[in-house]
PDB file of N, CA and C in Angstrom:
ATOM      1  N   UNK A   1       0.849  -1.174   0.000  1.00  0.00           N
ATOM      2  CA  UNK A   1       0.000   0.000   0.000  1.00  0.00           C
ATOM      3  C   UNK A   1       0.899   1.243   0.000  1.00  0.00           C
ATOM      4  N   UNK A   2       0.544   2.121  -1.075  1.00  0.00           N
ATOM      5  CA  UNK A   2       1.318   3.474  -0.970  1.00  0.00           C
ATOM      6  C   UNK A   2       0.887   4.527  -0.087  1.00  0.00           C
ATOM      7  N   UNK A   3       1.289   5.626   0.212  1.00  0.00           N
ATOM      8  CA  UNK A   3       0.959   6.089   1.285  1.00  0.00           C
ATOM      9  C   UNK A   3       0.612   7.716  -0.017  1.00  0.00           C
ATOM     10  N   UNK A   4      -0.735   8.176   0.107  1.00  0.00           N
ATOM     11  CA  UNK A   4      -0.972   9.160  -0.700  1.00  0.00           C
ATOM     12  C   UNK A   4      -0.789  10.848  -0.110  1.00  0.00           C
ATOM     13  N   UNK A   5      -0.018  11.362  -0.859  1.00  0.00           N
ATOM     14  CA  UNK A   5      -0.447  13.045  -0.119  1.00  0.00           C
ATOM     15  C   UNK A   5      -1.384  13.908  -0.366  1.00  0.00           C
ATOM     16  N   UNK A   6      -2.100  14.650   0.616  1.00  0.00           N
ATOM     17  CA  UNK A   6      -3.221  15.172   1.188  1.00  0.00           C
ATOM     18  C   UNK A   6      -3.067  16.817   1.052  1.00  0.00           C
ATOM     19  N   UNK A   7      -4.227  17.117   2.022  1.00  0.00           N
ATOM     20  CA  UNK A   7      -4.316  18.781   1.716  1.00  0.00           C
ATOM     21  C   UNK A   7      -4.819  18.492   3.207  1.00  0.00           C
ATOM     22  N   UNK A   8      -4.311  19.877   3.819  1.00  0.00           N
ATOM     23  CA  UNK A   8      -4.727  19.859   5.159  1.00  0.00           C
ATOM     24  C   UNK A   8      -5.567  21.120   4.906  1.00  0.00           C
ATOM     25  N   UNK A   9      -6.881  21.914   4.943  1.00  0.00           N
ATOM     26  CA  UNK A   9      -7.304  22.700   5.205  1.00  0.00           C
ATOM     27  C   UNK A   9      -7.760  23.457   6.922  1.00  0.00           C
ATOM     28  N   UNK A  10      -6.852  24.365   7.103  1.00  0.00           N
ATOM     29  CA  UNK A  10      -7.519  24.946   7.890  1.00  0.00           C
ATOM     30  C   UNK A  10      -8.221  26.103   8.426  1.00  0.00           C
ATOM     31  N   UNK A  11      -8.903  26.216   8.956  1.00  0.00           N
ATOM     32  CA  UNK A  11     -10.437  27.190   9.374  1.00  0.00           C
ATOM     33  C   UNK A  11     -10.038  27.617  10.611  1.00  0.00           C
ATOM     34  N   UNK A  12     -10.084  28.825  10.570  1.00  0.00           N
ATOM     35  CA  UNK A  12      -9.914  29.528  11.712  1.00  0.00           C
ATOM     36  C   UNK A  12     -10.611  31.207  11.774  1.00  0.00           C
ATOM     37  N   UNK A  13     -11.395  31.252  13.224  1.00  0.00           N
ATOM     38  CA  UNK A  13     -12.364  32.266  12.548  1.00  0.00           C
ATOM     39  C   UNK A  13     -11.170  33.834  12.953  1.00  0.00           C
ATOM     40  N   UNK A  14     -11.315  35.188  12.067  1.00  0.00           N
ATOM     41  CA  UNK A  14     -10.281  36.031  12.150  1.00  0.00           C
ATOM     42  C   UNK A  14     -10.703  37.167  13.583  1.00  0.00           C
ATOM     43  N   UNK A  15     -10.156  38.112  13.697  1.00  0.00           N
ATOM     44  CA  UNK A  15      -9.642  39.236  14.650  1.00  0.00           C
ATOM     45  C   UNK A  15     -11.068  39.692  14.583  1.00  0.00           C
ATOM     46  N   UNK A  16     -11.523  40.040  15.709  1.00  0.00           N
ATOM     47  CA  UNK A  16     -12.878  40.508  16.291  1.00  0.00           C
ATOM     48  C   UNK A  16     -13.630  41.582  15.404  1.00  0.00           C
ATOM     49  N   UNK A  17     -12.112  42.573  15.084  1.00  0.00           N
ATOM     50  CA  UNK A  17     -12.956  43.660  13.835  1.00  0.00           C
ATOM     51  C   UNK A  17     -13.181  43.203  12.211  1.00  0.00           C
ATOM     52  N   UNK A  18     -12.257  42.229  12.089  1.00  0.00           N
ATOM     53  CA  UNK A  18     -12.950  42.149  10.473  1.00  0.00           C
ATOM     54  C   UNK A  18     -14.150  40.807  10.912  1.00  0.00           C
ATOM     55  N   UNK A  19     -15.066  40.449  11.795  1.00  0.00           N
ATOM     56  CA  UNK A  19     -15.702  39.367  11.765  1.00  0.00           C
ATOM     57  C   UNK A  19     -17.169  40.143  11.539  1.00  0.00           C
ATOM     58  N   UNK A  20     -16.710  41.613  12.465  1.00  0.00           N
ATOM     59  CA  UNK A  20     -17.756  42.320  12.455  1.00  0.00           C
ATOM     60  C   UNK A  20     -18.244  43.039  11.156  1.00  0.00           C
ATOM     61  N   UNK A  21     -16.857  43.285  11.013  1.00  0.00           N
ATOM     62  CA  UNK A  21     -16.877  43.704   8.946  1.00  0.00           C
ATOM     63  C   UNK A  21     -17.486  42.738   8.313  1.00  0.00           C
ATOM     64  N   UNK A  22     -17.447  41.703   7.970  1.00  0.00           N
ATOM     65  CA  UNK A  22     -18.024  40.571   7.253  1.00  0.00           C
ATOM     66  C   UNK A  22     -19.457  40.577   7.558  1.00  0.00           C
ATOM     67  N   UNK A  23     -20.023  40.493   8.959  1.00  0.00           N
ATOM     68  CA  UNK A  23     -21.189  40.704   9.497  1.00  0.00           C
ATOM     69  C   UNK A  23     -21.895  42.040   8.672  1.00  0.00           C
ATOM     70  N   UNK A  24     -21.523  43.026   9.212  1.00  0.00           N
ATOM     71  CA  UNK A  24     -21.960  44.183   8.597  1.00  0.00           C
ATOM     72  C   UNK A  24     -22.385  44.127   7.188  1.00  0.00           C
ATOM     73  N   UNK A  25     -21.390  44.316   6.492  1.00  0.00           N
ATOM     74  CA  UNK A  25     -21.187  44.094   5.100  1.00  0.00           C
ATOM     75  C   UNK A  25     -22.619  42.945   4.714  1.00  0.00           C
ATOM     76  N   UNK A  26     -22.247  41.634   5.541  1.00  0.00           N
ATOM     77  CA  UNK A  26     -23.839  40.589   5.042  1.00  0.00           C
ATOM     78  C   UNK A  26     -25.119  41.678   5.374  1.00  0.00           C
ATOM     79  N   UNK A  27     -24.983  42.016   6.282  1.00  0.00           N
ATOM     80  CA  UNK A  27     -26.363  42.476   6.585  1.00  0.00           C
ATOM     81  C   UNK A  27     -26.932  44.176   5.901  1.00  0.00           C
ATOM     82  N   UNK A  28     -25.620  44.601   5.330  1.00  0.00           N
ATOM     83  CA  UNK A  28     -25.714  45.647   4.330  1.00  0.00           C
ATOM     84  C   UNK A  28     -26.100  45.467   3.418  1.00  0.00           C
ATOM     85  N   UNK A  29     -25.915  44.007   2.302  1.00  0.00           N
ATOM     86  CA  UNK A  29     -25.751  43.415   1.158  1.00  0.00           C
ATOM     87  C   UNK A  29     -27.542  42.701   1.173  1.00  0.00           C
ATOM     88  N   UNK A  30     -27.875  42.223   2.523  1.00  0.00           N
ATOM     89  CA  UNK A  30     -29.377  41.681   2.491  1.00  0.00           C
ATOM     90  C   UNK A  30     -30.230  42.644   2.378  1.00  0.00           C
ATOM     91  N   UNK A  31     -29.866  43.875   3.587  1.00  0.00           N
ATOM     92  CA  UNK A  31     -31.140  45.170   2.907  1.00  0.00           C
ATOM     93  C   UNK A  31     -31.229  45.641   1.922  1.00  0.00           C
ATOM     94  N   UNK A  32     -30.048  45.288   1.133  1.00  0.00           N
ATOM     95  CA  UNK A  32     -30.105  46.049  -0.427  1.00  0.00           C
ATOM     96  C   UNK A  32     -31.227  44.850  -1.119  1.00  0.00           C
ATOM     97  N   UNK A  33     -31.036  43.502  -0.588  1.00  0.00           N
ATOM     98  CA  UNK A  33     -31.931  42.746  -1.616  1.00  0.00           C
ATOM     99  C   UNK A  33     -31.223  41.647  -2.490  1.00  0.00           C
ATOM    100  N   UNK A  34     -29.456  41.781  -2.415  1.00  0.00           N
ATOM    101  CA  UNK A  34     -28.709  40.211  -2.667  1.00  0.00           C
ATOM    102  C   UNK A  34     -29.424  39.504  -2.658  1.00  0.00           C
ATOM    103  N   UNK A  35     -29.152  38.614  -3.190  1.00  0.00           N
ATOM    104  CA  UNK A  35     -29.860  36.891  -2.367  1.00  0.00           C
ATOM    105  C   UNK A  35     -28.355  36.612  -1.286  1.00  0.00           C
ATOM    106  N   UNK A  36     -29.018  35.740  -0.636  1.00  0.00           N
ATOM    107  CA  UNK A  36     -28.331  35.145   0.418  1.00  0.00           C
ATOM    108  C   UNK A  36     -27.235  34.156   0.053  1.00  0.00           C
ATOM    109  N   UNK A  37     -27.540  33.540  -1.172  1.00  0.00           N
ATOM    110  CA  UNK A  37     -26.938  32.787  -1.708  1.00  0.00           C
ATOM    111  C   UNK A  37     -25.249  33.349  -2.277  1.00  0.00           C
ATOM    112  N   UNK A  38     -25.313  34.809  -2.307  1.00  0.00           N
ATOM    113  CA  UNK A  38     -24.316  35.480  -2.519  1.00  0.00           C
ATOM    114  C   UNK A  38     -23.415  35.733  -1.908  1.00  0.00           C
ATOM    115  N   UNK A  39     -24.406  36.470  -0.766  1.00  0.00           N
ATOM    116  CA  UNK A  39     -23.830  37.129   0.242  1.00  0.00           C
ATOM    117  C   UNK A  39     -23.119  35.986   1.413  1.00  0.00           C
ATOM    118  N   UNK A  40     -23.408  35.359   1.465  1.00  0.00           N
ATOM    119  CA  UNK A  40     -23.105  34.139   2.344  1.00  0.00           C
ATOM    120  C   UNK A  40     -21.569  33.751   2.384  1.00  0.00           C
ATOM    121  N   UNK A  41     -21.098  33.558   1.250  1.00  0.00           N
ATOM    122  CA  UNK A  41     -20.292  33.252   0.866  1.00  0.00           C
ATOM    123  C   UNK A  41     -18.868  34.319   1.311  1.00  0.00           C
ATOM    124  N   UNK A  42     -19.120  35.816   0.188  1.00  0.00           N
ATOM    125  CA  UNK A  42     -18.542  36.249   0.801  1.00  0.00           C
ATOM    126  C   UNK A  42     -17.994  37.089   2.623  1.00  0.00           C
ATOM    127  N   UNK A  43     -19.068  37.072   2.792  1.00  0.00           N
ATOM    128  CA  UNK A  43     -18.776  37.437   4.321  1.00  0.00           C
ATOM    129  C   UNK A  43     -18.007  35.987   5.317  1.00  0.00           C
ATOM    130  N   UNK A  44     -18.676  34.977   4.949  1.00  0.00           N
ATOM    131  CA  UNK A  44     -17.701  33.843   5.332  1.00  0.00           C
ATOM    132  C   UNK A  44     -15.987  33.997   5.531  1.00  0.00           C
ATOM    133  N   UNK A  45     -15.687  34.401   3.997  1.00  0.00           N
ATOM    134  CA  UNK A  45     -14.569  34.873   2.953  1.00  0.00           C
ATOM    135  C   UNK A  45     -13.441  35.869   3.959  1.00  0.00           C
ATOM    136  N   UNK A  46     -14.705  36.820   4.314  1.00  0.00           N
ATOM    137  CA  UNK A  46     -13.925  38.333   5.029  1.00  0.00           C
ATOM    138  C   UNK A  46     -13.998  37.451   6.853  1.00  0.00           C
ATOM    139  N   UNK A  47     -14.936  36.664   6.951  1.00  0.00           N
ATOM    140  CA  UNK A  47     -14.809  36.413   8.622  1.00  0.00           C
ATOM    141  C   UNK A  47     -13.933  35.463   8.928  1.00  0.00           C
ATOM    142  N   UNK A  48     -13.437  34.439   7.837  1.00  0.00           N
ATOM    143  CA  UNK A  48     -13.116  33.173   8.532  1.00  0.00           C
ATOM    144  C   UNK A  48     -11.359  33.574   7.749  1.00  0.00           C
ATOM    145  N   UNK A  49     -10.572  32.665   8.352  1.00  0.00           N
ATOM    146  CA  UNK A  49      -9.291  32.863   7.792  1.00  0.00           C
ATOM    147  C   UNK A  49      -8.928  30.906   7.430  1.00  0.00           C
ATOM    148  N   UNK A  50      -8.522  31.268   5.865  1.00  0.00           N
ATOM    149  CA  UNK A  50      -8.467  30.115   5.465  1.00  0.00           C
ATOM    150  C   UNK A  50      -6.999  29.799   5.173  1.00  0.00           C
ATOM    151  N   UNK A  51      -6.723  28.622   5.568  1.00  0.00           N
ATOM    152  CA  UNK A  51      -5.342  28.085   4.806  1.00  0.00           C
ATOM    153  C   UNK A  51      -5.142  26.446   4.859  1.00  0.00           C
ATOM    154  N   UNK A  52      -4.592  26.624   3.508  1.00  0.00           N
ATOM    155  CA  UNK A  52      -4.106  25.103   2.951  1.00  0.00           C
ATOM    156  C   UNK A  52      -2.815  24.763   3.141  1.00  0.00           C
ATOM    157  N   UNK A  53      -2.559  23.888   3.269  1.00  0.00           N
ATOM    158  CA  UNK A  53      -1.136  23.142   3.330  1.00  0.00           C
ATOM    159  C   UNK A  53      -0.970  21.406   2.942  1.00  0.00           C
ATOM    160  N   UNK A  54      -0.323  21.354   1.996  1.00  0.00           N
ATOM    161  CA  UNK A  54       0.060  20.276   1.278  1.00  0.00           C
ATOM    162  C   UNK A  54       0.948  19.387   2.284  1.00  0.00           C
ATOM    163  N   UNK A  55       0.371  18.029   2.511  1.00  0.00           N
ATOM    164  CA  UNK A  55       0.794  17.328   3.637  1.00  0.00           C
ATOM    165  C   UNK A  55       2.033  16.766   2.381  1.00  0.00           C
TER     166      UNK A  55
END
């Protein structure tokens, strides 16, 4: 059996003021009338801090 290499993703949510930015921003983007389906995504984007690393 070979031993295969991976992707480690990790999620980590960011610094108290851009979570609130992301927040904001969603709830700026819904009173305008976005769909959610949009907006979702990016505020995720601005709240969460993402990184990959190749095992």
């Amino acid at each position: 059996m070979f031993s295969q290499r991976g992707l480690r993703i990790d999620v980590r949510v960011r610094e108290l003021p851009l979570v609130l930015l992301g927040a904001g921003g969603a709830a700026l983007a819904s009173s305008a009338g976005v769909p959610a389906e949009l907006v979702a995504p990016v505020a995720l984007l601005v709240a969460l801090q993402l990184s990959f690393k190749r095992l």
